[in-house]
C-alpha atoms as a PDB file:
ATOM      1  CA  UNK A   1     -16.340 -17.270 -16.304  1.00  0.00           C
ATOM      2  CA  UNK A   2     -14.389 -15.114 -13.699  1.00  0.00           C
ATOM      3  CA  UNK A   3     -16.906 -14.139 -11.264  1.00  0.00           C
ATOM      4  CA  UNK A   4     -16.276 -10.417  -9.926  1.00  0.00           C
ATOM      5  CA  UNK A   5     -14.985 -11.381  -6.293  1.00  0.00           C
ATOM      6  CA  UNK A   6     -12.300 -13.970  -8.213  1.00  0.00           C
ATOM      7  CA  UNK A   7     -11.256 -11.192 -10.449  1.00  0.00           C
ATOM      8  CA  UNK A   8     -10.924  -8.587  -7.771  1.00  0.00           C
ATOM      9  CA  UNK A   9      -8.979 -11.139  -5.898  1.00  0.00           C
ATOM     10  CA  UNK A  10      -6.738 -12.096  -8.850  1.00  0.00           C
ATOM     11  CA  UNK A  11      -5.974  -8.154  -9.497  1.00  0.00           C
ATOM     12  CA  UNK A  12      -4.875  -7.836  -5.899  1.00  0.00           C
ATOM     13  CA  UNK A  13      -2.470 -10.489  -6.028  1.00  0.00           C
ATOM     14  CA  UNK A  14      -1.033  -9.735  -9.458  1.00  0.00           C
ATOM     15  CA  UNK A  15      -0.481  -6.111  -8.286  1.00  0.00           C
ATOM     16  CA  UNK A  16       1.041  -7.450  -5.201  1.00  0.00           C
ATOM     17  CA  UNK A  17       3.330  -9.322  -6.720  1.00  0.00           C
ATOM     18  CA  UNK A  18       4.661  -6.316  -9.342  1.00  0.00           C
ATOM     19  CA  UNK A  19       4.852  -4.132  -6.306  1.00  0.00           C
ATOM     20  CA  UNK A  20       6.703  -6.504  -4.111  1.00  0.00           C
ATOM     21  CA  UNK A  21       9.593  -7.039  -7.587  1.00  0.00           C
ATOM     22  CA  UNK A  22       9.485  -3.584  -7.762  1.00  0.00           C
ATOM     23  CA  UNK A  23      10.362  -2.889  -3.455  1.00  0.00           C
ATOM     24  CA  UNK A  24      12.897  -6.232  -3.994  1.00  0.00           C
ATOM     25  CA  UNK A  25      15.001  -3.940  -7.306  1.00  0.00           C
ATOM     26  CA  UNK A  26      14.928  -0.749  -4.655  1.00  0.00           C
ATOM     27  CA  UNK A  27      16.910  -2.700  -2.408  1.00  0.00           C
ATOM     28  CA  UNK A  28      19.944  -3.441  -4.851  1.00  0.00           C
ATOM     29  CA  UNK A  29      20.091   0.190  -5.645  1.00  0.00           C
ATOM     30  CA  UNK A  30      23.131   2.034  -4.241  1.00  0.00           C
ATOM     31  CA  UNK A  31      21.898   5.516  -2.453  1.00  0.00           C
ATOM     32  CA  UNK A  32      22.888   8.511  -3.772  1.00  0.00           C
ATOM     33  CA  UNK A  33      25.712   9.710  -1.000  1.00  0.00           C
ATOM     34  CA  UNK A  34      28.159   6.512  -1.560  1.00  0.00           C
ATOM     35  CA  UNK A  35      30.500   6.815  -4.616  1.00  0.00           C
ATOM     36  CA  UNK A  36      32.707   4.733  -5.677  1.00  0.00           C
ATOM     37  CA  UNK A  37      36.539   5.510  -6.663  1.00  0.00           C
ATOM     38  CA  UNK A  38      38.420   3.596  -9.260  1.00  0.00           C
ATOM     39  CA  UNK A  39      41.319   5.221  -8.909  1.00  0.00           C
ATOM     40  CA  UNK A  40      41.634   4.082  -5.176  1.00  0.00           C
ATOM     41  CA  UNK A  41      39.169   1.127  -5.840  1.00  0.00           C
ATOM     42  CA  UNK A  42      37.286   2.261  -2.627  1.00  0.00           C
ATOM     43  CA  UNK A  43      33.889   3.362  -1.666  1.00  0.00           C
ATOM     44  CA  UNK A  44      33.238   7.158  -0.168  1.00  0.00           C
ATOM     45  CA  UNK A  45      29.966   8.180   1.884  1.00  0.00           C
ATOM     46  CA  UNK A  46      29.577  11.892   1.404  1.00  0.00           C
ATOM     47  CA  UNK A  47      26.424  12.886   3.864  1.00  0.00           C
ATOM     48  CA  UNK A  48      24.766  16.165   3.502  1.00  0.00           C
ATOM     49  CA  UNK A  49      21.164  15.897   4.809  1.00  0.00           C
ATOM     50  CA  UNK A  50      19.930  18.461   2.133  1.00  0.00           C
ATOM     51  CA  UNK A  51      20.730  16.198  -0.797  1.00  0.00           C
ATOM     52  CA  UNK A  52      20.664  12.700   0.639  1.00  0.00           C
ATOM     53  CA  UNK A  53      17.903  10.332  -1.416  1.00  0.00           C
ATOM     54  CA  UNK A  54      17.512   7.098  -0.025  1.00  0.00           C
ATOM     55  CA  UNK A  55      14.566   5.886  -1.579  1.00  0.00           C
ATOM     56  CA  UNK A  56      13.326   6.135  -5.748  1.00  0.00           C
ATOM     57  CA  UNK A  57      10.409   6.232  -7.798  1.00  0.00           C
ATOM     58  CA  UNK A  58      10.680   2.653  -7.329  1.00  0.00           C
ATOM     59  CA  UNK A  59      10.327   1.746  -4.479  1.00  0.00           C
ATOM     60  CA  UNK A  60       7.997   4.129  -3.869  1.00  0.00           C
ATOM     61  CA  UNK A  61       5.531   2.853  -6.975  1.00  0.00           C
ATOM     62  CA  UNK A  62       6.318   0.054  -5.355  1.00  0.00           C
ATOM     63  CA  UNK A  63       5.047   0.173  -1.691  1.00  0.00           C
ATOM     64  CA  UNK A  64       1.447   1.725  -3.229  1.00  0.00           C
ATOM     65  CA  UNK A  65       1.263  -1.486  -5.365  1.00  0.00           C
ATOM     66  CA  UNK A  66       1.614  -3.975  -2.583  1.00  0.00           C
ATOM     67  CA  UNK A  67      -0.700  -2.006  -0.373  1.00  0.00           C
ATOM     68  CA  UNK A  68      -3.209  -1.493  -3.487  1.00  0.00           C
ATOM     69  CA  UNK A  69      -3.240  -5.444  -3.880  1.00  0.00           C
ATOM     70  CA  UNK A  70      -4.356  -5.550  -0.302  1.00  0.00           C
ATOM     71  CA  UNK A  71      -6.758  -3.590  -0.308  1.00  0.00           C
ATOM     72  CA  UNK A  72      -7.964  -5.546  -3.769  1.00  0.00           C
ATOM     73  CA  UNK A  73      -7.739  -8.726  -1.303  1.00  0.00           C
ATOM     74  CA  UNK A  74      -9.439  -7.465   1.424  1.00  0.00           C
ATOM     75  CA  UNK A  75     -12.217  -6.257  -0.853  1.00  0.00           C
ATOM     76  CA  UNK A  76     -12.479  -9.278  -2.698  1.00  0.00           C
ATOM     77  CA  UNK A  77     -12.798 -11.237   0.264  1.00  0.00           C
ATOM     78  CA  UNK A  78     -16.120  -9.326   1.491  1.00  0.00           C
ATOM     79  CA  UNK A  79     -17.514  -9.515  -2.177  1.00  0.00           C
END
């Protein structure tokens, strides 16, 4: 039997781990002001502060996951 430290433990590291895939897929995505042209096969950065998104969903669910399973850690330690 898990005893409630172990399990609090375990939860922190396996939502660690889902938050630190989901920050490693943010970096492979392309931001939205580069486009790429076909026709020219070249890439164009079009920068307008208003619309510029650099960072998703993603990474963002992503960053509260990691720091969630710390806490969890941290927690389970002082159980």
């Amino acid at each position: 039997m898990v005893t409630i430290a172990e399990g609090v433990r375990l939860t922190g590291a396996a939502l660690g781990a889902v938050g630190g895939a989901l920050v490693a897929l943010e970096f492979f995505q392309v931001p939205s002001y580069v486009t790429y042209e076909e026709e020219w096969d070249s890439y164009d950065i079009d920068i307008a502060p208003a619309t510029v998104t650099e960072h998703t969903n993603l990474g963002r669910v992503g960053g509260l996951l990691v720091s969630l399973g710390f806490t969890l850690l941290f927690i389970g330690e002082l159980l």
